[in-house]
PDB file of N, CA and C in Angstrom:
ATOM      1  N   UNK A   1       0.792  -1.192   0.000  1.00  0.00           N
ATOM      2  CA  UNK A   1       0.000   0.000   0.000  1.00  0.00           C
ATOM      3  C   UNK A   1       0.844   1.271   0.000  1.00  0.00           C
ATOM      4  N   UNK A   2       1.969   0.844   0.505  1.00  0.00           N
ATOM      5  CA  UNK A   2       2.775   2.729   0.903  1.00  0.00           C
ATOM      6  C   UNK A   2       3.461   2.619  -0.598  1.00  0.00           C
ATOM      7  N   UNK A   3       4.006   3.697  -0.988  1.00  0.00           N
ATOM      8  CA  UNK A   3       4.405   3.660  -2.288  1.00  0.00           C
ATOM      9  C   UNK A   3       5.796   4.455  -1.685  1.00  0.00           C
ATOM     10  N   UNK A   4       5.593   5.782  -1.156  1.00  0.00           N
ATOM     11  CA  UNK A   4       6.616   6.511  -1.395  1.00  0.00           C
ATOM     12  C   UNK A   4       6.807   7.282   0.112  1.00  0.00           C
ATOM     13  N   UNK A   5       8.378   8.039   0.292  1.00  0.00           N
ATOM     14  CA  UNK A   5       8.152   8.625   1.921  1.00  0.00           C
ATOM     15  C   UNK A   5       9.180   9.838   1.448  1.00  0.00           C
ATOM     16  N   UNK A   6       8.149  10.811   1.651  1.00  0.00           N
ATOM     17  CA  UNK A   6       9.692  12.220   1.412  1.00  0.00           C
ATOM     18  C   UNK A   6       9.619  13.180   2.547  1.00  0.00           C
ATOM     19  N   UNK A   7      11.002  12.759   3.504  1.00  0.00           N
ATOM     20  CA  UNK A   7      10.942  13.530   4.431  1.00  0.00           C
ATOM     21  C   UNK A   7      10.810  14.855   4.592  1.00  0.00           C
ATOM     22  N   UNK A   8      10.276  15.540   5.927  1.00  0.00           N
ATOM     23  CA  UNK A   8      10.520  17.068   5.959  1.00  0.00           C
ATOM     24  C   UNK A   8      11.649  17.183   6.418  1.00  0.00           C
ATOM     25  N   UNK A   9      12.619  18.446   6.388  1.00  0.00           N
ATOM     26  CA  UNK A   9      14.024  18.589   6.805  1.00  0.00           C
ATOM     27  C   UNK A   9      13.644  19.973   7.582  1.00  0.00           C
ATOM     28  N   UNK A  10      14.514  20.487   8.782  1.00  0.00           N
ATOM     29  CA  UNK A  10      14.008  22.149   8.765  1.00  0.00           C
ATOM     30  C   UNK A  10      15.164  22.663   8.165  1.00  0.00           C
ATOM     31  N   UNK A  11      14.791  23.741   7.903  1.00  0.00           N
ATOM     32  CA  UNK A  11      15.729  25.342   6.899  1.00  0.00           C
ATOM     33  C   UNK A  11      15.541  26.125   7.829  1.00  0.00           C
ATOM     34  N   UNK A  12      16.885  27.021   8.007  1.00  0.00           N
ATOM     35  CA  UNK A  12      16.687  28.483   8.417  1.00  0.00           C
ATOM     36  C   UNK A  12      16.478  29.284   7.256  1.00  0.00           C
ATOM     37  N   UNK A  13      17.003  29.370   5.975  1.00  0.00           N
ATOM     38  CA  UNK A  13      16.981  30.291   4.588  1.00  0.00           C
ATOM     39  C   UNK A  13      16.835  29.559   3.565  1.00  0.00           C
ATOM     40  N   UNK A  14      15.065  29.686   3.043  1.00  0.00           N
ATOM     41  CA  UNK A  14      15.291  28.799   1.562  1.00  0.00           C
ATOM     42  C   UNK A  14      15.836  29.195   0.912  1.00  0.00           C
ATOM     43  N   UNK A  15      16.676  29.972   0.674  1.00  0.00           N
ATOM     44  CA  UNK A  15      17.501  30.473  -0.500  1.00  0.00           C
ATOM     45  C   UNK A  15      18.706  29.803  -0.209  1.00  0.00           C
ATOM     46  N   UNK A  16      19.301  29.774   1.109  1.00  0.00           N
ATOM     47  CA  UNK A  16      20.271  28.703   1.091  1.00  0.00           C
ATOM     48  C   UNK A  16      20.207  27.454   1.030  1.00  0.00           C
ATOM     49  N   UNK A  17      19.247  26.744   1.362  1.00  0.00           N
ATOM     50  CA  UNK A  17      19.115  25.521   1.247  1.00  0.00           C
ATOM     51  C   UNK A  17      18.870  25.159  -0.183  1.00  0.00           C
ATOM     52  N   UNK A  18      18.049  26.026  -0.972  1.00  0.00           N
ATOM     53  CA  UNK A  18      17.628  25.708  -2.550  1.00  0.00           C
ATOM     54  C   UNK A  18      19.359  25.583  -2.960  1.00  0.00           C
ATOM     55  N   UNK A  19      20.108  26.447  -3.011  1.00  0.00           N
ATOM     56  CA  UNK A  19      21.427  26.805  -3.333  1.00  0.00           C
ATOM     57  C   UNK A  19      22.359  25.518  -3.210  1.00  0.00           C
ATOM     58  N   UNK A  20      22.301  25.012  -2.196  1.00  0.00           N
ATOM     59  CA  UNK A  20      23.067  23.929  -1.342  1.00  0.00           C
ATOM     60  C   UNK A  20      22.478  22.824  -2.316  1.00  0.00           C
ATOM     61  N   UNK A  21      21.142  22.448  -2.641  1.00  0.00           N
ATOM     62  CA  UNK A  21      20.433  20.944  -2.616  1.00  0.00           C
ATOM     63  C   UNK A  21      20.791  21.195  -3.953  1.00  0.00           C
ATOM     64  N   UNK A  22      20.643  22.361  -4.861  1.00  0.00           N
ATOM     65  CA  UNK A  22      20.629  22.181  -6.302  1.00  0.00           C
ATOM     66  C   UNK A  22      21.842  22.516  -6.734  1.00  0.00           C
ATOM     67  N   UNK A  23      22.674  23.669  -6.215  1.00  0.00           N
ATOM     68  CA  UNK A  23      24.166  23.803  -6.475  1.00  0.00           C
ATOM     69  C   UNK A  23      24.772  22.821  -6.631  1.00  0.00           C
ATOM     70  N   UNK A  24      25.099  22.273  -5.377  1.00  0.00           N
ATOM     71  CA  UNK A  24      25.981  21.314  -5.400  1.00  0.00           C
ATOM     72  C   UNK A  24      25.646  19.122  -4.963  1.00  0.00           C
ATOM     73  N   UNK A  25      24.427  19.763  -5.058  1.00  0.00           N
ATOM     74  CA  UNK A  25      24.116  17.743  -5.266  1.00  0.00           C
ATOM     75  C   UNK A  25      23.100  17.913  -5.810  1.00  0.00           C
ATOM     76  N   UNK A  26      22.623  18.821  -7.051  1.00  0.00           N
ATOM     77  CA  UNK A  26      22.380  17.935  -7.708  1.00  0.00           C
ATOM     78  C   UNK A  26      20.325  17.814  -7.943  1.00  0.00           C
ATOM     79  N   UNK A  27      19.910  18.867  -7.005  1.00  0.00           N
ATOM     80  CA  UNK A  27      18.636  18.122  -7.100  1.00  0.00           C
ATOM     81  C   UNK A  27      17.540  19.403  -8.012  1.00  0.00           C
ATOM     82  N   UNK A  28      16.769  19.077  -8.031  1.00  0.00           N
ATOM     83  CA  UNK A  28      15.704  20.645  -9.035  1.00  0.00           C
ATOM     84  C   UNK A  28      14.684  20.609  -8.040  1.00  0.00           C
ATOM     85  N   UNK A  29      14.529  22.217  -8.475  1.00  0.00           N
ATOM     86  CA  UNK A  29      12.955  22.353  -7.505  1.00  0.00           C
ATOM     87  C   UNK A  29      12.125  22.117  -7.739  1.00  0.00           C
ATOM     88  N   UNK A  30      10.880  21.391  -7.489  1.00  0.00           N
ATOM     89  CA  UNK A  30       9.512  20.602  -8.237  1.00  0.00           C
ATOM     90  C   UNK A  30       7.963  21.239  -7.793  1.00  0.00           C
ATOM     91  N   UNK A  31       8.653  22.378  -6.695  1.00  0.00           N
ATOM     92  CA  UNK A  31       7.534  23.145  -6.418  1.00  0.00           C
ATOM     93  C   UNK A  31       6.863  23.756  -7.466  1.00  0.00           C
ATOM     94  N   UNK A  32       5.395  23.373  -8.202  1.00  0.00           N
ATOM     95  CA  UNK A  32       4.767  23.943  -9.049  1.00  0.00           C
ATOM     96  C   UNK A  32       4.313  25.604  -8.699  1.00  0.00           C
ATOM     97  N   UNK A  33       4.720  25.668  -7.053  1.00  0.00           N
ATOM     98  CA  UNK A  33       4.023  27.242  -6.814  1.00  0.00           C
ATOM     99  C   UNK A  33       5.360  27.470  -5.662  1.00  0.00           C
ATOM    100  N   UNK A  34       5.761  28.195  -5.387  1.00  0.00           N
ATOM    101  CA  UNK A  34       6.446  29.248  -4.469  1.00  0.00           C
ATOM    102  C   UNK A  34       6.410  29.167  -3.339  1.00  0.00           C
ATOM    103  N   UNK A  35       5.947  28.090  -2.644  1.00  0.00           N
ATOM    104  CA  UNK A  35       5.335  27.973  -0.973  1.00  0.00           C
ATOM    105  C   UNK A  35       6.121  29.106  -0.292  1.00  0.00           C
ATOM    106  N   UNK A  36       5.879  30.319   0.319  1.00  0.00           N
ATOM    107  CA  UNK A  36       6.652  30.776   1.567  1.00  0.00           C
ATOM    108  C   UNK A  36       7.134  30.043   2.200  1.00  0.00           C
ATOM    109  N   UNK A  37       8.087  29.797   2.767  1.00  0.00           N
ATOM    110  CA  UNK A  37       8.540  29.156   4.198  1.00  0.00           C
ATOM    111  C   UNK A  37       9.036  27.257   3.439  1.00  0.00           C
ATOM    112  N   UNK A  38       7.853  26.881   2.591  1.00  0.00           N
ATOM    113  CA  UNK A  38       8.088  25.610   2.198  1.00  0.00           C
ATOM    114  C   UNK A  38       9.306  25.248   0.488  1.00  0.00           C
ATOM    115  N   UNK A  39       9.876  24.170   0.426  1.00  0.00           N
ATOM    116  CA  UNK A  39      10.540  23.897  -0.218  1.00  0.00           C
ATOM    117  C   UNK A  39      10.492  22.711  -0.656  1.00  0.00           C
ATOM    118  N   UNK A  40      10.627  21.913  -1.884  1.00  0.00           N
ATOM    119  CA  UNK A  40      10.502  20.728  -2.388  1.00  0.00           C
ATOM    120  C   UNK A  40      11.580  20.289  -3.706  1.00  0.00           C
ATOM    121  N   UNK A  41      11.821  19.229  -3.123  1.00  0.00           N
ATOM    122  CA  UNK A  41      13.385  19.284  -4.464  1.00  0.00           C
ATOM    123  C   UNK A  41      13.365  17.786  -4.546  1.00  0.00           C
ATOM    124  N   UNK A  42      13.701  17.310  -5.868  1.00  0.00           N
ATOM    125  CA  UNK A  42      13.955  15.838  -5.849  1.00  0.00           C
ATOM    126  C   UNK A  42      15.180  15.288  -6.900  1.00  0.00           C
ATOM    127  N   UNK A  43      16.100  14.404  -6.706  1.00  0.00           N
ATOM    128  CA  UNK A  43      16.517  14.016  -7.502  1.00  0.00           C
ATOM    129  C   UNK A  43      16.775  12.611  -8.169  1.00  0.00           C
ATOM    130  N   UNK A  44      16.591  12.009  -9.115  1.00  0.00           N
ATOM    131  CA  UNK A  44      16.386  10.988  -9.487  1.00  0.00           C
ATOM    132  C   UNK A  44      15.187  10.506  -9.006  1.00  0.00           C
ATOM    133  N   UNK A  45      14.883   9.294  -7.939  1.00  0.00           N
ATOM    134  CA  UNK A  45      13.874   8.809  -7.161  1.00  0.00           C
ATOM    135  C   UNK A  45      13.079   9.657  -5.781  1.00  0.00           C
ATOM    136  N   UNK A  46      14.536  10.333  -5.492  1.00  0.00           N
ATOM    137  CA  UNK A  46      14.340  10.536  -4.147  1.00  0.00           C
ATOM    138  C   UNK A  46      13.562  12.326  -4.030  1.00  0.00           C
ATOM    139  N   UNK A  47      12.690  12.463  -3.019  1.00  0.00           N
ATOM    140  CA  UNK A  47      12.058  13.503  -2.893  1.00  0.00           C
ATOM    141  C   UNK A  47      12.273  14.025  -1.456  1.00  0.00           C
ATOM    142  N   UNK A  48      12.791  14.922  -1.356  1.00  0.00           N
ATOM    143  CA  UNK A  48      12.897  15.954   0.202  1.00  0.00           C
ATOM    144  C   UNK A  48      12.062  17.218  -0.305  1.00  0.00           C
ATOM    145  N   UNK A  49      11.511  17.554   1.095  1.00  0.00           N
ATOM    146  CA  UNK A  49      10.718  18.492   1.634  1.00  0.00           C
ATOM    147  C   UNK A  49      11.156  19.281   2.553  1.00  0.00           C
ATOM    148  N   UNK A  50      11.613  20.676   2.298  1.00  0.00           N
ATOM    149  CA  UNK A  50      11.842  21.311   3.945  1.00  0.00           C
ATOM    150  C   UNK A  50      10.760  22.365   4.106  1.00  0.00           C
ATOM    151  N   UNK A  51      10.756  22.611   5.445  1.00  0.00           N
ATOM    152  CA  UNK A  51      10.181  23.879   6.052  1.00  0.00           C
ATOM    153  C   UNK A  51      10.859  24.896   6.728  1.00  0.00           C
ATOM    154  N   UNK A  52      10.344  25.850   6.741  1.00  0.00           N
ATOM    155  CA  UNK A  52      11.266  26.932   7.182  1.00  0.00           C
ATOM    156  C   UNK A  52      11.083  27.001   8.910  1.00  0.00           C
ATOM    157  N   UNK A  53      12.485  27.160   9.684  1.00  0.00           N
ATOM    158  CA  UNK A  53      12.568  27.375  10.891  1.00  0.00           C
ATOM    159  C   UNK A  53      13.763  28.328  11.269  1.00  0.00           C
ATOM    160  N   UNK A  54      12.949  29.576  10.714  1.00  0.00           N
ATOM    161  CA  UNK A  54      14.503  30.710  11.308  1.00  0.00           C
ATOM    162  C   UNK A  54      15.018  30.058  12.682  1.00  0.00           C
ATOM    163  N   UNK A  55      14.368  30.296  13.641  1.00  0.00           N
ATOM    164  CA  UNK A  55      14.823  29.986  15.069  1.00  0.00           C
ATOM    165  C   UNK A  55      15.828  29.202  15.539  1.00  0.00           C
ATOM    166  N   UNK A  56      16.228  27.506  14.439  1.00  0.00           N
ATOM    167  CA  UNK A  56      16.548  26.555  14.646  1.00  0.00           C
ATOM    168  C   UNK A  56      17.849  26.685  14.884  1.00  0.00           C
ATOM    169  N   UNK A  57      18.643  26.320  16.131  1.00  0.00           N
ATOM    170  CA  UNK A  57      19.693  26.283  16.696  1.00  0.00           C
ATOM    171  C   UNK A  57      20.305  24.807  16.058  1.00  0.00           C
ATOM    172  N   UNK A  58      21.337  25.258  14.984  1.00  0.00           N
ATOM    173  CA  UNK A  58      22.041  23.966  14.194  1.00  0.00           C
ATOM    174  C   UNK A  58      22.676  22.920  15.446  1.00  0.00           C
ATOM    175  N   UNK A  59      23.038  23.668  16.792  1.00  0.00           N
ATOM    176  CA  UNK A  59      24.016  22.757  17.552  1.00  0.00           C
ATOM    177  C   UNK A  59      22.682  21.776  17.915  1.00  0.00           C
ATOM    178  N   UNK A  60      21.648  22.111  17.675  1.00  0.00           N
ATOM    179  CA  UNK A  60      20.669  21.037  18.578  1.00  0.00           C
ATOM    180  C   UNK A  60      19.695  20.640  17.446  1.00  0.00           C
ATOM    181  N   UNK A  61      19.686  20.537  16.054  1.00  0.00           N
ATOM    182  CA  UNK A  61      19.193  20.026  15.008  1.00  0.00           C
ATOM    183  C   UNK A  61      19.640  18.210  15.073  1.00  0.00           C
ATOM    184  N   UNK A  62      18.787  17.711  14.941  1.00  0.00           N
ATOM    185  CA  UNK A  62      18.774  16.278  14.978  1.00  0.00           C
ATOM    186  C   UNK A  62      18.546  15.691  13.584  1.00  0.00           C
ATOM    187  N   UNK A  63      18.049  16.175  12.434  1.00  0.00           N
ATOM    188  CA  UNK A  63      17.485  15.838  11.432  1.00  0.00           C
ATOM    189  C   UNK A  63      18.164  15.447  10.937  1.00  0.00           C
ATOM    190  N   UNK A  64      18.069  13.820  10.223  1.00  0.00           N
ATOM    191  CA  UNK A  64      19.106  13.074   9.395  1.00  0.00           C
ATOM    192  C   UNK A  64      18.034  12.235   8.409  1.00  0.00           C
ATOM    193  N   UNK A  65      18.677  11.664   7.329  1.00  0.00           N
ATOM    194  CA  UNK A  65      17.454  10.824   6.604  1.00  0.00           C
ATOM    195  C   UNK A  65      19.066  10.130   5.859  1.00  0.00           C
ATOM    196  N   UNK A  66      18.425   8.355   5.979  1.00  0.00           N
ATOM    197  CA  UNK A  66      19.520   8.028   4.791  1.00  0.00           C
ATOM    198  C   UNK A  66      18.951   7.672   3.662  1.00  0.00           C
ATOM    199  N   UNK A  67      20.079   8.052   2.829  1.00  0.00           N
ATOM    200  CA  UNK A  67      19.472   7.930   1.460  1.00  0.00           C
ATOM    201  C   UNK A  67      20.282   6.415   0.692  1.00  0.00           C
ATOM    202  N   UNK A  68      19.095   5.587   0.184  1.00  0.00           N
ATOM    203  CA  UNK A  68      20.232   4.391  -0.682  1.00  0.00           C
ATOM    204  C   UNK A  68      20.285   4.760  -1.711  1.00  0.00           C
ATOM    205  N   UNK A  69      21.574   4.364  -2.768  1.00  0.00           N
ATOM    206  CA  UNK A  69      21.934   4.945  -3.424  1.00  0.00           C
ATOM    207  C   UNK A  69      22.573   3.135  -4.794  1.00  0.00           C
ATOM    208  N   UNK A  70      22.577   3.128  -6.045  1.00  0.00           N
ATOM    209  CA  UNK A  70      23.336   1.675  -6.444  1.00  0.00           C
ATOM    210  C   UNK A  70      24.296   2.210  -6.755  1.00  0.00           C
ATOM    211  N   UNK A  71      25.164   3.160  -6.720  1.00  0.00           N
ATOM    212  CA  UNK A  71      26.584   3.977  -7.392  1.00  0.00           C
ATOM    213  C   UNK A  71      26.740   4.525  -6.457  1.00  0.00           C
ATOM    214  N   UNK A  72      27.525   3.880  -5.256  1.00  0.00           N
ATOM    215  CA  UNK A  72      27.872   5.201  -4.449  1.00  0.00           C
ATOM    216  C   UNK A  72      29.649   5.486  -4.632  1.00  0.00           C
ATOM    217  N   UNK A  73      30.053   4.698  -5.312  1.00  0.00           N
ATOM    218  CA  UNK A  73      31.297   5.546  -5.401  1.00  0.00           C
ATOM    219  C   UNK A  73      31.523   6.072  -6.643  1.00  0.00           C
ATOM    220  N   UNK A  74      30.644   6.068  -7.246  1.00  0.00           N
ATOM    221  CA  UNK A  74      30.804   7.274  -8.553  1.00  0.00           C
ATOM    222  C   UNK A  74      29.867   8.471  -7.762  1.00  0.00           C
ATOM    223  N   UNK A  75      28.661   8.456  -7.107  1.00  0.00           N
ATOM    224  CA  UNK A  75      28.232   9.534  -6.539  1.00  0.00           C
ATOM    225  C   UNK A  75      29.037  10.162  -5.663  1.00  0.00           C
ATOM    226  N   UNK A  76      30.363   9.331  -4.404  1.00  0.00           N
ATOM    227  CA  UNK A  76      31.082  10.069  -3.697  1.00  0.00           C
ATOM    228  C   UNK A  76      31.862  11.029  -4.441  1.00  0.00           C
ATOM    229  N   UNK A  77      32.479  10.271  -5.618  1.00  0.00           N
ATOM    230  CA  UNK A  77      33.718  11.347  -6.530  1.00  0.00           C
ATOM    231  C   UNK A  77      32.831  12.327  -7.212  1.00  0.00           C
ATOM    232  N   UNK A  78      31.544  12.223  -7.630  1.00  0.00           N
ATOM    233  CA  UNK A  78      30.630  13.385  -8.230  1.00  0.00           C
ATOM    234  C   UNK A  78      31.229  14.560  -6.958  1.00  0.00           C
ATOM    235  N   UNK A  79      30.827  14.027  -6.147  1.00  0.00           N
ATOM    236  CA  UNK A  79      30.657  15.103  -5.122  1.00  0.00           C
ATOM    237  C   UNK A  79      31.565  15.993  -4.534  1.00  0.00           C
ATOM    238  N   UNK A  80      32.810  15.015  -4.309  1.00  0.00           N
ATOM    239  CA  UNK A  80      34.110  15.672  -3.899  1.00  0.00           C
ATOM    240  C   UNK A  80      34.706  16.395  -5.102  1.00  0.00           C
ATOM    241  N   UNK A  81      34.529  15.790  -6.149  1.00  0.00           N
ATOM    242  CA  UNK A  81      34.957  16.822  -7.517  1.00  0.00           C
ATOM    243  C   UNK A  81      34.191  18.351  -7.780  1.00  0.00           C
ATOM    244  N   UNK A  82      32.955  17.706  -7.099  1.00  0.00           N
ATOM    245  CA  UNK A  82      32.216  19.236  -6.852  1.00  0.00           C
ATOM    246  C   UNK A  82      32.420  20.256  -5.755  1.00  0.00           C
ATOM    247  N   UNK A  83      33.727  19.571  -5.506  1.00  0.00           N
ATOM    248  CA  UNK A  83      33.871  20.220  -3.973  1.00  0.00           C
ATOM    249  C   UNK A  83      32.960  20.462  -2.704  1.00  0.00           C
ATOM    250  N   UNK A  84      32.005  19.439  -2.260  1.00  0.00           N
ATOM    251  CA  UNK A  84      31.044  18.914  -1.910  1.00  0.00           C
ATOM    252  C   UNK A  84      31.829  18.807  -0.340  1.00  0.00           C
ATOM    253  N   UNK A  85      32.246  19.552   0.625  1.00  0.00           N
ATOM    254  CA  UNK A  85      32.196  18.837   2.440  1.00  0.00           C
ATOM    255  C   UNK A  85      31.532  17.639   2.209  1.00  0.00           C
ATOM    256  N   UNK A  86      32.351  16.661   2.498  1.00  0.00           N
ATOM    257  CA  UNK A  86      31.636  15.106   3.296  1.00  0.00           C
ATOM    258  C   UNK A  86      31.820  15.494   4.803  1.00  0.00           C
ATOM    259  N   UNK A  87      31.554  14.650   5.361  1.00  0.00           N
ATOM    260  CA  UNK A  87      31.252  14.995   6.622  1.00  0.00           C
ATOM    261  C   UNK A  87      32.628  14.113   7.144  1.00  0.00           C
ATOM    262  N   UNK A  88      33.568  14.963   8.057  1.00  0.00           N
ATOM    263  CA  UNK A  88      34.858  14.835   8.621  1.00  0.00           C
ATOM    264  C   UNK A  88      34.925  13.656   9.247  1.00  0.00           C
ATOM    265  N   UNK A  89      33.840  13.692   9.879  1.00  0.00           N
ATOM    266  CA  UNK A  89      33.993  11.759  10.673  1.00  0.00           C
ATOM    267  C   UNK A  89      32.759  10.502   9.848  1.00  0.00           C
ATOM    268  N   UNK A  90      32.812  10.813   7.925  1.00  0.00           N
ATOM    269  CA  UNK A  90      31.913   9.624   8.054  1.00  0.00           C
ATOM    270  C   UNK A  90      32.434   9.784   6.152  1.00  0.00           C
ATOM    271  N   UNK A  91      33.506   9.584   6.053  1.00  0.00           N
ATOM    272  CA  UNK A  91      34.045   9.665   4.621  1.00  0.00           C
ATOM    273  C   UNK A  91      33.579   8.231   4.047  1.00  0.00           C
ATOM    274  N   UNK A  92      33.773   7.866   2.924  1.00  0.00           N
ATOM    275  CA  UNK A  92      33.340   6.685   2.274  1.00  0.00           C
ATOM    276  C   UNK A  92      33.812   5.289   2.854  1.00  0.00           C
ATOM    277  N   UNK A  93      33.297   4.392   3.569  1.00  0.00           N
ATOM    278  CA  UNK A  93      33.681   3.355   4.150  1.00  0.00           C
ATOM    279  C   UNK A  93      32.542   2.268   4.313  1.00  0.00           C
ATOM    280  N   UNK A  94      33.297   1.267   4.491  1.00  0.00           N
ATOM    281  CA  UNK A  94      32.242  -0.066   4.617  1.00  0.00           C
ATOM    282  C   UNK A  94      31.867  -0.031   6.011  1.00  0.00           C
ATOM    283  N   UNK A  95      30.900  -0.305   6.510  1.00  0.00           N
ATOM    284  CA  UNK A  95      30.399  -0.423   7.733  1.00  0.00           C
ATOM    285  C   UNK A  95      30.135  -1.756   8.059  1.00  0.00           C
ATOM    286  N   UNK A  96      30.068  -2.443   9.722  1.00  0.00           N
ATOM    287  CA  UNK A  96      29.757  -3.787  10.213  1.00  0.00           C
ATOM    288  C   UNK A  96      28.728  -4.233   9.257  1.00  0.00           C
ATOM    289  N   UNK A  97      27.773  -3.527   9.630  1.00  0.00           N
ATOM    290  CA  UNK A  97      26.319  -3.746   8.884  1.00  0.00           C
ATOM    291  C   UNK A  97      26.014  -4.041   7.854  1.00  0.00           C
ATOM    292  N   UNK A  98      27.516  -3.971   6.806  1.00  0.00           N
ATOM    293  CA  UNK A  98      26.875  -4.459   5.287  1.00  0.00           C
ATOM    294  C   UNK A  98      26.655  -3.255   4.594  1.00  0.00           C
ATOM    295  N   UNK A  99      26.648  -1.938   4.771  1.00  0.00           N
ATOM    296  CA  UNK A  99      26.394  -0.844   3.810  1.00  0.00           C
ATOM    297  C   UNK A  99      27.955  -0.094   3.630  1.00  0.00           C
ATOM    298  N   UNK A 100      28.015   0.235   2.709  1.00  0.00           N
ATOM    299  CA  UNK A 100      29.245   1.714   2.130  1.00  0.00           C
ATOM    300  C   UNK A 100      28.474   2.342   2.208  1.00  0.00           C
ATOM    301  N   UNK A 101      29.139   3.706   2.981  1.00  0.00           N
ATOM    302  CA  UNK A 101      28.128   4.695   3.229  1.00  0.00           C
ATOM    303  C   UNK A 101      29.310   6.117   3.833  1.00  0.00           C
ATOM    304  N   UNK A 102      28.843   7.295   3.013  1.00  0.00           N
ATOM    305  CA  UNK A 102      29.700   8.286   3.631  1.00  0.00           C
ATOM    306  C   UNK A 102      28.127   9.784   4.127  1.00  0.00           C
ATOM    307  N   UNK A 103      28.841  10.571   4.459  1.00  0.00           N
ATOM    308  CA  UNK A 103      27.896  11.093   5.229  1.00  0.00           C
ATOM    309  C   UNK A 103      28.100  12.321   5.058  1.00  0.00           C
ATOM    310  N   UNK A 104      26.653  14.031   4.998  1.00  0.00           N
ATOM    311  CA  UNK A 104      27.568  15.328   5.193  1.00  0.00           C
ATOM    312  C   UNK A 104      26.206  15.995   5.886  1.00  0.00           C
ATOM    313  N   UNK A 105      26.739  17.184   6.306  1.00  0.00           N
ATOM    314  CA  UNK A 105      25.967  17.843   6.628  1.00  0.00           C
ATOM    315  C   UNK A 105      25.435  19.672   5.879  1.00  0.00           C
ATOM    316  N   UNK A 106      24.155  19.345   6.028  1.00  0.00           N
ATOM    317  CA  UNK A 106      23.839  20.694   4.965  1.00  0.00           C
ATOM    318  C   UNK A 106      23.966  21.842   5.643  1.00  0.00           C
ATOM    319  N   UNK A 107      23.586  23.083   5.121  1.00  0.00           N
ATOM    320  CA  UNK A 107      23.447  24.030   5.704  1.00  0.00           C
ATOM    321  C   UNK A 107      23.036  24.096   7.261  1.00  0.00           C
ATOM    322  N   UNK A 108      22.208  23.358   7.608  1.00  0.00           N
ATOM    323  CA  UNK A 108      21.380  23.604   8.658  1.00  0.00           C
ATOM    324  C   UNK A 108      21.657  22.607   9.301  1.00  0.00           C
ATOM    325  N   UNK A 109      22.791  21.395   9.107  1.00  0.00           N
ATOM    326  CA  UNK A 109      22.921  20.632   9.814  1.00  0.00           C
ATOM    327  C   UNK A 109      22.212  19.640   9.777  1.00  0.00           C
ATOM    328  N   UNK A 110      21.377  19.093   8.750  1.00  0.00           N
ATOM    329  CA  UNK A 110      20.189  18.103   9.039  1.00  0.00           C
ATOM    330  C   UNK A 110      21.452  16.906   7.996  1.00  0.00           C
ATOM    331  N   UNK A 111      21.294  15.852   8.722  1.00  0.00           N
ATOM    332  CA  UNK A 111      22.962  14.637   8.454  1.00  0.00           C
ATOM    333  C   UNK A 111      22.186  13.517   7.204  1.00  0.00           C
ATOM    334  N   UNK A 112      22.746  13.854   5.784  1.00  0.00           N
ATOM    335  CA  UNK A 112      22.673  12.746   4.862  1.00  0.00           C
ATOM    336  C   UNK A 112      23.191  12.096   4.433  1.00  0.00           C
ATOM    337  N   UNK A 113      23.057  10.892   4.718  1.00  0.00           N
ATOM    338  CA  UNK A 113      23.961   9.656   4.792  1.00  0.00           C
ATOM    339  C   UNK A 113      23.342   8.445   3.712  1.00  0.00           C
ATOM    340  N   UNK A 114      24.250   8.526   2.508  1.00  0.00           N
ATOM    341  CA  UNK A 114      24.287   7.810   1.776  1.00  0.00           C
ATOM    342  C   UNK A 114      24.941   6.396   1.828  1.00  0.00           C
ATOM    343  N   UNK A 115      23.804   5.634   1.376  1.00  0.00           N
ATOM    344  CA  UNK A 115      24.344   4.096   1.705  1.00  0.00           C
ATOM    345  C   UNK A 115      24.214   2.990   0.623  1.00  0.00           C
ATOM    346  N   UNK A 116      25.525   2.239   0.019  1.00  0.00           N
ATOM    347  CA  UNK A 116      24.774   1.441  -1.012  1.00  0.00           C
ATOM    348  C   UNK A 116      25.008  -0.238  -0.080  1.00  0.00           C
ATOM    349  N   UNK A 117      24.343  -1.650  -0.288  1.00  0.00           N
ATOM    350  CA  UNK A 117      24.500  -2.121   0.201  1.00  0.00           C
ATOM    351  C   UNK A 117      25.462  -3.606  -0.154  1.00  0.00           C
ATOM    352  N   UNK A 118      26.716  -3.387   0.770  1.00  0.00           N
ATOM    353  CA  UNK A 118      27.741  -4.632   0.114  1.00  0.00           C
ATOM    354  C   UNK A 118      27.447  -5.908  -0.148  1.00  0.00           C
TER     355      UNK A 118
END
């Protein structure tokens, strides 16, 4: 019955976050209208949603979503060639669990962690 799940993320500035998601990984905006405050971007399969939260204190942002991915080491070098921050403690590596998976954080701190599975 479920088909599909596109998380919300929070934003302090859609203009930075649009900048960030489509600059540099990659995604287009699919908003047919302008939402104030709201944002919608997808790329390939995958669909994120943010909302706007000036207020949001990045040191205490929790928001993470992982994303699977079947190319993740042609998507890691996309990224670092794009000069893309990975995230300092979660660079491209195999994990116990059976996934390759490296990790970054956006503007606002919300943690995406790409995973393909070994």
């Amino acid at each position: 019955m479920l088909t599909h799940i596109h998380p919300k993320l929070p934003m302090r500035d859609k203009i930075v976050t649009q900048d960030y998601y489509v600059n540099q990984l990659g995604f287009q905006n699919i908003g047919i209208t302008d939402y104030d405050g709201y944002l919608m971007l997808k790329k390939d399969e995958v669909e994120i949603h943010f909302f706007e939260f000036q207020e949001l204190d990045i040191k205490e942002n929790y928001g993470q979503i992982y994303l699977r991915t079947n190319n993740i080491e042609e998507l890691y070098e996309d990224l670092l060639n794009q000069n893309v921050q990975i995230h300092p403690n979660a660079p491209l590596q195999i994990k116990p669990w059976g996934q390759k998976e490296f990790s970054l954080l956006d503007p606002d701190y919300n943690l995406l962690t790409f995973g393909q599975s070994i």
